[in-house]
PDB file of N, CA and C in Angstrom:
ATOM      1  N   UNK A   1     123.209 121.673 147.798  1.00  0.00           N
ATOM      2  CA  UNK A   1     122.240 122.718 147.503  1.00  0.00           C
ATOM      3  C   UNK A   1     121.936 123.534 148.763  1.00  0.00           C
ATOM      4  N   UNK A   2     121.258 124.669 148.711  1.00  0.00           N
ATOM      5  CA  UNK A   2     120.869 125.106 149.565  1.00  0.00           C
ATOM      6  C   UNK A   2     120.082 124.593 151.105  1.00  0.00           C
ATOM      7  N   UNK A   3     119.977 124.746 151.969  1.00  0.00           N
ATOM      8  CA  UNK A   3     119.641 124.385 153.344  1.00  0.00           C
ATOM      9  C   UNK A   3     118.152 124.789 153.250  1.00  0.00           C
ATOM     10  N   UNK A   4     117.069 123.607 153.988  1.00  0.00           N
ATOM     11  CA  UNK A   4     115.698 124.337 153.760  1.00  0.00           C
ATOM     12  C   UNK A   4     115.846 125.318 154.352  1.00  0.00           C
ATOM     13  N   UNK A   5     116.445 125.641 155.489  1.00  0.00           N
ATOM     14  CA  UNK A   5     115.881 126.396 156.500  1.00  0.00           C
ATOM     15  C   UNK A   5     116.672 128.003 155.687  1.00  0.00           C
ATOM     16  N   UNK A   6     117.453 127.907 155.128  1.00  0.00           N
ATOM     17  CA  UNK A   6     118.024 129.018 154.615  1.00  0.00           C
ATOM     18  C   UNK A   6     117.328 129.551 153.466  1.00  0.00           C
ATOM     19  N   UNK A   7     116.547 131.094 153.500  1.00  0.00           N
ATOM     20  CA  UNK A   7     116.163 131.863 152.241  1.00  0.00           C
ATOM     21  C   UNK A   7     116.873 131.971 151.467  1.00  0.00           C
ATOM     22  N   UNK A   8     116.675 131.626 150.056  1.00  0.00           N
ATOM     23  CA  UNK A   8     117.483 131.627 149.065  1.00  0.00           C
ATOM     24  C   UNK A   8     117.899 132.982 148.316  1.00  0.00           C
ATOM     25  N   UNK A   9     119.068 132.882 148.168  1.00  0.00           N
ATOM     26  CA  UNK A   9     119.942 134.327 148.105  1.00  0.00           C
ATOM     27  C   UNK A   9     119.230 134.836 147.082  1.00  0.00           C
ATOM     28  N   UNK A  10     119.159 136.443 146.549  1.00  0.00           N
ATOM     29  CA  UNK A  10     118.475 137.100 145.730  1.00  0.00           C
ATOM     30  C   UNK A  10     119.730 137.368 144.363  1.00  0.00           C
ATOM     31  N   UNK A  11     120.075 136.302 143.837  1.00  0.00           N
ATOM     32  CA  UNK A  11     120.727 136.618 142.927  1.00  0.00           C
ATOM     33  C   UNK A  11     120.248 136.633 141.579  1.00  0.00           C
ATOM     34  N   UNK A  12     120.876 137.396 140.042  1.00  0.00           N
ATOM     35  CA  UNK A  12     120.782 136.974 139.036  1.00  0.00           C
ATOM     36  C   UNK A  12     120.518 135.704 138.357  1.00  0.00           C
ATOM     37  N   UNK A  13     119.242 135.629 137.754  1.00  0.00           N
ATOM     38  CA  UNK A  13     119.021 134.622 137.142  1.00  0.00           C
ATOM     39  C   UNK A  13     120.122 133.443 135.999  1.00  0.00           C
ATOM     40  N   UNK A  14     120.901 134.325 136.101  1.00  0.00           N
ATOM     41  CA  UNK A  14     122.267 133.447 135.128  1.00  0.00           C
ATOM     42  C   UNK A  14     123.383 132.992 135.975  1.00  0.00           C
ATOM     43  N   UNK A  15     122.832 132.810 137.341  1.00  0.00           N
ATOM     44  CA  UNK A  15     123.687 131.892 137.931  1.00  0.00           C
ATOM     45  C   UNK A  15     122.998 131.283 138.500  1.00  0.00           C
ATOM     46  N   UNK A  16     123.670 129.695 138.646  1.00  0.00           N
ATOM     47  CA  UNK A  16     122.779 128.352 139.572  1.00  0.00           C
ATOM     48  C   UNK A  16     123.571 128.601 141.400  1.00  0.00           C
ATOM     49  N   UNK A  17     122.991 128.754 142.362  1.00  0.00           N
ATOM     50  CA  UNK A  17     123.046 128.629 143.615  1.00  0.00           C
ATOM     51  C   UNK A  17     123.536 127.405 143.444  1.00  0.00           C
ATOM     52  N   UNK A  18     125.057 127.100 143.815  1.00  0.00           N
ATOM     53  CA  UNK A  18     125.225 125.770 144.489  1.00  0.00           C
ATOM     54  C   UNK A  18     124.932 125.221 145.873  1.00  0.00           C
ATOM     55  N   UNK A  19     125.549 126.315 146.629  1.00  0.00           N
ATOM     56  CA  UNK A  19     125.938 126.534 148.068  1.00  0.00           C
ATOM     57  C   UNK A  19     126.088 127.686 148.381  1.00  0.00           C
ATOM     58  N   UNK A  20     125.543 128.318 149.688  1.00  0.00           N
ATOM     59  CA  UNK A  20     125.241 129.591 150.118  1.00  0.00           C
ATOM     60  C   UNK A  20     125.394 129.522 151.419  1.00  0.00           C
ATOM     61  N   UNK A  21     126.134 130.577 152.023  1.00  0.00           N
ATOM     62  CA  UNK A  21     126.614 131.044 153.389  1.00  0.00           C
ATOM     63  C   UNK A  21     126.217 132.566 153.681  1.00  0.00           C
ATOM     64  N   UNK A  22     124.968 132.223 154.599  1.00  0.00           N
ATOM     65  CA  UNK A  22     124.947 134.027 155.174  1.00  0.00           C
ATOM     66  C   UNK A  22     125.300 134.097 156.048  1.00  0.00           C
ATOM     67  N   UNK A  23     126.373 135.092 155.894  1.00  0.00           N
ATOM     68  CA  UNK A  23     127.493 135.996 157.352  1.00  0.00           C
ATOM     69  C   UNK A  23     126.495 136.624 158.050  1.00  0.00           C
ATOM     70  N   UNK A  24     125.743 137.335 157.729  1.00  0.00           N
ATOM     71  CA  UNK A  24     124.772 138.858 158.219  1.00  0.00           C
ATOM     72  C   UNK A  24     123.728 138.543 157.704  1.00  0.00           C
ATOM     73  N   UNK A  25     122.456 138.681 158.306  1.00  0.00           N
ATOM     74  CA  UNK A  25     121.563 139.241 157.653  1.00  0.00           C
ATOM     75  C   UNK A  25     120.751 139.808 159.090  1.00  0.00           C
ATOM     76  N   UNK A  26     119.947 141.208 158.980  1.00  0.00           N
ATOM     77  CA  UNK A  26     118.746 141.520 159.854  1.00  0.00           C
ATOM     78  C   UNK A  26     117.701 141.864 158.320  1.00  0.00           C
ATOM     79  N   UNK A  27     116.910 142.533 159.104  1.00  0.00           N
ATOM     80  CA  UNK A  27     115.698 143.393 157.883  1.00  0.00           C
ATOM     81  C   UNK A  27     116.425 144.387 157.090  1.00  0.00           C
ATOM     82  N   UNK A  28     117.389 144.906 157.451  1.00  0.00           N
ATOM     83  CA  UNK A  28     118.206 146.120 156.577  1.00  0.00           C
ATOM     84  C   UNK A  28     119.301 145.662 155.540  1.00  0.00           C
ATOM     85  N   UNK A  29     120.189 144.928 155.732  1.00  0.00           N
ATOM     86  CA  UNK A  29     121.476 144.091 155.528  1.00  0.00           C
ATOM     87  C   UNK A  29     121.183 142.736 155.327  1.00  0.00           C
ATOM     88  N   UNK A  30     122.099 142.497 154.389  1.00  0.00           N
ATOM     89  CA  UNK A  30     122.244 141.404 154.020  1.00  0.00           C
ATOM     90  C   UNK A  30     123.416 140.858 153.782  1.00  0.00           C
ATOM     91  N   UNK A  31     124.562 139.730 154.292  1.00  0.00           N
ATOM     92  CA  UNK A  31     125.817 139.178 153.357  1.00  0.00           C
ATOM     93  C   UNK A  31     125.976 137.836 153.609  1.00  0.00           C
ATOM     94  N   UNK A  32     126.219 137.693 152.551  1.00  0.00           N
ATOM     95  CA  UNK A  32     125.911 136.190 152.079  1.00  0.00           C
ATOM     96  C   UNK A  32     127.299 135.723 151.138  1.00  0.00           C
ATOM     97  N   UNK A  33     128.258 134.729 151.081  1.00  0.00           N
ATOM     98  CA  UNK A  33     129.125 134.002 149.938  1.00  0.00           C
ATOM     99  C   UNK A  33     128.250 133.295 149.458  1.00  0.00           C
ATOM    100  N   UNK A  34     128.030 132.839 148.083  1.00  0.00           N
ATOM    101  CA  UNK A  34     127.490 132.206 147.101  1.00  0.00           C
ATOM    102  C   UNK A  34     128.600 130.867 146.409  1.00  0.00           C
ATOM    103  N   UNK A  35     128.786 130.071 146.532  1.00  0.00           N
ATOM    104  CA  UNK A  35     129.374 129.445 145.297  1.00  0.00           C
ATOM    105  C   UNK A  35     128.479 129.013 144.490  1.00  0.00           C
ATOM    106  N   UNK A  36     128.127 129.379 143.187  1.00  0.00           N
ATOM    107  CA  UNK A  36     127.423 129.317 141.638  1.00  0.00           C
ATOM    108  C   UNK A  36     128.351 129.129 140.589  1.00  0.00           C
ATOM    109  N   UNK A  37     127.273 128.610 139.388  1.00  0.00           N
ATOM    110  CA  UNK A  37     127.448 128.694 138.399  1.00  0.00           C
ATOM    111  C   UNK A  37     127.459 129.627 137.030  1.00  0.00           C
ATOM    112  N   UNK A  38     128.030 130.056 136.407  1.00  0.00           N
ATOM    113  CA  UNK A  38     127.742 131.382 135.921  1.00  0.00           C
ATOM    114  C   UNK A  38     128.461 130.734 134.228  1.00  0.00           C
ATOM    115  N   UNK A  39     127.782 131.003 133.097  1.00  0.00           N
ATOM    116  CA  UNK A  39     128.053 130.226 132.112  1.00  0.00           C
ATOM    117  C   UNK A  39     129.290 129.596 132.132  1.00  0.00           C
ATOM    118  N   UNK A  40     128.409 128.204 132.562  1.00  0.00           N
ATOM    119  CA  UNK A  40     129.397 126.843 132.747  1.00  0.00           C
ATOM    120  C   UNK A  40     130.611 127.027 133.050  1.00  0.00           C
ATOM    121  N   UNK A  41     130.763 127.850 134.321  1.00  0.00           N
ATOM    122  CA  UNK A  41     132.188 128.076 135.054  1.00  0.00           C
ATOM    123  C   UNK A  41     131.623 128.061 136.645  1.00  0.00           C
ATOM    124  N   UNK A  42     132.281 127.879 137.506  1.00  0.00           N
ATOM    125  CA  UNK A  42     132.109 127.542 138.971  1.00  0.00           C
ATOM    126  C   UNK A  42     132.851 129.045 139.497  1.00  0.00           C
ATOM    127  N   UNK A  43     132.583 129.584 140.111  1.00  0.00           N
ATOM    128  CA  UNK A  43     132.938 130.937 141.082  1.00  0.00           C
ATOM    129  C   UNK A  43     132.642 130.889 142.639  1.00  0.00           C
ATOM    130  N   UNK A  44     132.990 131.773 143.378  1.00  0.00           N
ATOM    131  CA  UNK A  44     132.345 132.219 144.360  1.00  0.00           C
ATOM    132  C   UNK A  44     132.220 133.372 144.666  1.00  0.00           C
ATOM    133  N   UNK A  45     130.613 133.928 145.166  1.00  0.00           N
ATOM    134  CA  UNK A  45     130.434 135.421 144.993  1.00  0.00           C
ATOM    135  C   UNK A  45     130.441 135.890 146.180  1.00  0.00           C
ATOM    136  N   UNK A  46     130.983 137.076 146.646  1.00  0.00           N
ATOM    137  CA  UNK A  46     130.553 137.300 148.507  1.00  0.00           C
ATOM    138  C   UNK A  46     129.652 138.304 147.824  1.00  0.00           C
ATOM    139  N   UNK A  47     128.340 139.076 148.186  1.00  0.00           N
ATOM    140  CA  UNK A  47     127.640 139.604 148.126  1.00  0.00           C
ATOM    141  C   UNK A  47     127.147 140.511 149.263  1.00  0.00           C
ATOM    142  N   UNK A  48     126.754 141.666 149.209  1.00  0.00           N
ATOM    143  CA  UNK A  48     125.930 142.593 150.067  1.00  0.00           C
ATOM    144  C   UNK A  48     124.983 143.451 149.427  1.00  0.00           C
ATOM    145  N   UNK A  49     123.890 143.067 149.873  1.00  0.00           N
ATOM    146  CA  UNK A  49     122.519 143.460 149.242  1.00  0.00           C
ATOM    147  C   UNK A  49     121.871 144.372 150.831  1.00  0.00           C
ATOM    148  N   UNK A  50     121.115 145.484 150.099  1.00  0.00           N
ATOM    149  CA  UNK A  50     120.367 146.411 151.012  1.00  0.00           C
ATOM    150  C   UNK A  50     118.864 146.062 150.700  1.00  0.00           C
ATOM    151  N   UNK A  51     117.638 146.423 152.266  1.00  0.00           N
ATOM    152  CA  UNK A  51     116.672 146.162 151.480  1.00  0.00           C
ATOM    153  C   UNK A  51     116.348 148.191 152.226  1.00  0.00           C
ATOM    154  N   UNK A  52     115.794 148.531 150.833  1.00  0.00           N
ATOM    155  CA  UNK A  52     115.484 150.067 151.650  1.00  0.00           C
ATOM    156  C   UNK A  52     114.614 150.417 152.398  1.00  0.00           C
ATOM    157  N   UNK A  53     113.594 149.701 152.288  1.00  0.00           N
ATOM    158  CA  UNK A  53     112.734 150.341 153.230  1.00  0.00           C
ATOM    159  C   UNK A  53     112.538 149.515 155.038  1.00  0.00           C
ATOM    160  N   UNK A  54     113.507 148.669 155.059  1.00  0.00           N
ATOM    161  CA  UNK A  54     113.783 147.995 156.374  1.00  0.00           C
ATOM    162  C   UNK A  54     113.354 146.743 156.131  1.00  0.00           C
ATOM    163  N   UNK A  55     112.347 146.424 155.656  1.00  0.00           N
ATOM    164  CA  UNK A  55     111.400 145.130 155.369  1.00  0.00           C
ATOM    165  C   UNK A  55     112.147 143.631 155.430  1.00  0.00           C
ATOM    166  N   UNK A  56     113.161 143.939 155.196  1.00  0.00           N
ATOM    167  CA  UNK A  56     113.900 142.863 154.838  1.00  0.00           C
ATOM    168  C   UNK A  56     113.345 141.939 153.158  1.00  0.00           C
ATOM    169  N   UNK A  57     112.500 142.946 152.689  1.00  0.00           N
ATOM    170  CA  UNK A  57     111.880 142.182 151.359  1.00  0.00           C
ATOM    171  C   UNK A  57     112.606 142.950 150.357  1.00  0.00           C
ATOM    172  N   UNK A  58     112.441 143.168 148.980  1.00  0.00           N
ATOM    173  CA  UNK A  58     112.951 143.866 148.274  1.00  0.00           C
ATOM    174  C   UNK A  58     114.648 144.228 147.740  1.00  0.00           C
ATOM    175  N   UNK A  59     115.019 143.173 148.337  1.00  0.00           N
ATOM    176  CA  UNK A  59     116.399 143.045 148.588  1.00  0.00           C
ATOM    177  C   UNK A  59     117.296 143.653 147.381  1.00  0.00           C
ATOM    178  N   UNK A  60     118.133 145.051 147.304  1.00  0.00           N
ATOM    179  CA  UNK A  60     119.232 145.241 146.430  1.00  0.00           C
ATOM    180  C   UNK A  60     120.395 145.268 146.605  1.00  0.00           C
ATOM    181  N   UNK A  61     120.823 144.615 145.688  1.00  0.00           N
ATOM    182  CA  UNK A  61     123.058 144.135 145.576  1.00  0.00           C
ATOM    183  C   UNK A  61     122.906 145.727 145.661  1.00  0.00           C
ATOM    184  N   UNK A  62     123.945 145.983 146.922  1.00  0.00           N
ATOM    185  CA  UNK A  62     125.090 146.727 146.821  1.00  0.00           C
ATOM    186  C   UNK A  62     126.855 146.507 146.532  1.00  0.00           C
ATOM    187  N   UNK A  63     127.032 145.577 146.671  1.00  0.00           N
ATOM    188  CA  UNK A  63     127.653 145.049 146.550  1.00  0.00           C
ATOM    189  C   UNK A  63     128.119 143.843 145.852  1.00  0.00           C
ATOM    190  N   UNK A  64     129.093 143.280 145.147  1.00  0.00           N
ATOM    191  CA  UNK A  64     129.322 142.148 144.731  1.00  0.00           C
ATOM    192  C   UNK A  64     130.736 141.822 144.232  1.00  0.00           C
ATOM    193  N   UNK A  65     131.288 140.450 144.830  1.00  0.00           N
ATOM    194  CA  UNK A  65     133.125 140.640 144.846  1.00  0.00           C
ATOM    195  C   UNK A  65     133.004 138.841 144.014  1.00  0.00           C
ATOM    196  N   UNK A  66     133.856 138.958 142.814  1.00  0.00           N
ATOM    197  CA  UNK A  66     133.700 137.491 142.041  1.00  0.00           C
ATOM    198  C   UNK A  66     135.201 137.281 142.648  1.00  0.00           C
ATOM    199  N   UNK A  67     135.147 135.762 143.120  1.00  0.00           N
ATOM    200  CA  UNK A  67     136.458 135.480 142.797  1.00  0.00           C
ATOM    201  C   UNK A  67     136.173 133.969 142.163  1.00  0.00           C
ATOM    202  N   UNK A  68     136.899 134.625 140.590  1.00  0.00           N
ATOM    203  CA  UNK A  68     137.101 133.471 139.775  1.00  0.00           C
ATOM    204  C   UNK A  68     138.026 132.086 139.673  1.00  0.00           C
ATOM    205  N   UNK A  69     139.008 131.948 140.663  1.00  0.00           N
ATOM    206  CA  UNK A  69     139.391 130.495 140.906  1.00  0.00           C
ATOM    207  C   UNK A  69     139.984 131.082 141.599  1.00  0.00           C
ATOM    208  N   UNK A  70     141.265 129.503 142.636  1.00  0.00           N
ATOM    209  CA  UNK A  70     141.980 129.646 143.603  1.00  0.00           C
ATOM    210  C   UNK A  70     142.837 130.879 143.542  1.00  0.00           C
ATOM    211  N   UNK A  71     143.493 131.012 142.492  1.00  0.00           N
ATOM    212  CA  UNK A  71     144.478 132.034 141.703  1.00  0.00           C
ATOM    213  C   UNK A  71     144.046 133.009 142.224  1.00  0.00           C
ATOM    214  N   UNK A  72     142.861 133.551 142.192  1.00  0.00           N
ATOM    215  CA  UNK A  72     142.506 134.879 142.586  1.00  0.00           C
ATOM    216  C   UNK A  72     142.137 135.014 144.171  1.00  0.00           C
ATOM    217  N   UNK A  73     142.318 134.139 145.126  1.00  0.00           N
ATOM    218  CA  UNK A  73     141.863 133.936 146.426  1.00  0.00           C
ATOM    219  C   UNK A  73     143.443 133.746 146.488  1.00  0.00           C
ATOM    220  N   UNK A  74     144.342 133.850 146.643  1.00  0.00           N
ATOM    221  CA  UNK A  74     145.860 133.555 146.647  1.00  0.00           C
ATOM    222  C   UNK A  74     146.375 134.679 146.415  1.00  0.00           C
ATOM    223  N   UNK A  75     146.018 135.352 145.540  1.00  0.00           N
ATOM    224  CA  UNK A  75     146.811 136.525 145.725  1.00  0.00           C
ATOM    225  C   UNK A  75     145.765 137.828 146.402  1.00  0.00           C
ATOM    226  N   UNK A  76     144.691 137.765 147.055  1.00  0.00           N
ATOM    227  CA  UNK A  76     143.797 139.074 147.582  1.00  0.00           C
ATOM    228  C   UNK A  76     144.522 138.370 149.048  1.00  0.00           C
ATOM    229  N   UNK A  77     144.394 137.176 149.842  1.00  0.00           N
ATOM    230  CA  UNK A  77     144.545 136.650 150.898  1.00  0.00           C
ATOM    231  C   UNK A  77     145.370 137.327 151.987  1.00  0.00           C
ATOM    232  N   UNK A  78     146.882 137.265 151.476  1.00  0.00           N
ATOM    233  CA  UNK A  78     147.590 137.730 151.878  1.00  0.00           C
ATOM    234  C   UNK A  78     147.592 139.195 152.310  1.00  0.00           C
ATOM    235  N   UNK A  79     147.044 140.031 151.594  1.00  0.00           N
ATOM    236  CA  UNK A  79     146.485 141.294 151.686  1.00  0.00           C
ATOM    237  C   UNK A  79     145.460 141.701 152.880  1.00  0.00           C
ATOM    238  N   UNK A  80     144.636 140.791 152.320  1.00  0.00           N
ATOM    239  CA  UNK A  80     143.323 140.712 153.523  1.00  0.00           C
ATOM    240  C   UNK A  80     143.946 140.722 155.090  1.00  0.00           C
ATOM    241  N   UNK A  81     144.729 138.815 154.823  1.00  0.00           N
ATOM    242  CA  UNK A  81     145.115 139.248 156.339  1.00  0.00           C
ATOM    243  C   UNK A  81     146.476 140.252 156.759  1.00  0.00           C
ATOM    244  N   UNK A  82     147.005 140.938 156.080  1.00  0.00           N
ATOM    245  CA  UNK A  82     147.830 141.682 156.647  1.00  0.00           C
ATOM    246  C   UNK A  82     146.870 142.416 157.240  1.00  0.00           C
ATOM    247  N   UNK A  83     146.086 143.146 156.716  1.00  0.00           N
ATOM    248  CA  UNK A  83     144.999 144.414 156.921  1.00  0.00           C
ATOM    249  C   UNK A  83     144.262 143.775 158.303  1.00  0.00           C
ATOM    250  N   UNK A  84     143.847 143.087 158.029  1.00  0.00           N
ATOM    251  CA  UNK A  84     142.772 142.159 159.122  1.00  0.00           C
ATOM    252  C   UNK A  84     143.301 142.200 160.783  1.00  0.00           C
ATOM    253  N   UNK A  85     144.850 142.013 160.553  1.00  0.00           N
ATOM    254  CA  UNK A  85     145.406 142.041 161.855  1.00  0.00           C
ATOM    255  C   UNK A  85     145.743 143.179 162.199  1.00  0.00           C
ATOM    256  N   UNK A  86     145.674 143.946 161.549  1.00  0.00           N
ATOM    257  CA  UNK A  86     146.002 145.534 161.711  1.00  0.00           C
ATOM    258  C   UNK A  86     144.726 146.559 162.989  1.00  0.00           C
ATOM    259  N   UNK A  87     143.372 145.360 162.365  1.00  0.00           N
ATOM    260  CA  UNK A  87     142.243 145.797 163.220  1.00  0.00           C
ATOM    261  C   UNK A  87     142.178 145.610 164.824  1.00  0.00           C
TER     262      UNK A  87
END
């Protein structure tokens, strides 16, 4: 489950937080991977949420990338890191 010390991600109520990783966060930004539950299937979500007025409260998804099993992390991967090393 989640870490005390970690605020719990601002997601949709139709998924269970298993485990949560924030990459980023200040008062403006937010990114976070999620692995949840989402009707009785297991995923993992990377997420980027804005909060607008700086606060760091109010938090809105701008973002949101599902990857629905290994299958789909297997074939983006390769892609990623071609690109990745390109930087």
């Amino acid at each position: 489950m989640v870490k005390m010390s970690e605020e719990r991600v601002p997601v949709s109520e139709v998924i269970t937080v298993l485990e949560q990783r924030t990459l980023y966060k200040n008062n403006k930004w937010w990114s976070a991977v999620v692995l949840g539950e989402q009707f009785g299937k297991k995923r993992v979500f990377w997420y980027l949420w804005n909060s607008p007025d700086n606060s760091g409260s109010g938090w809105k998804r701008k973002q949101k990338i599902t990857i629905g099993g290994k299958r789909n992390w297997e074939d983006a991967k390769p892609a990623i890191d071609e690109l990745v090393a390109k930087l």
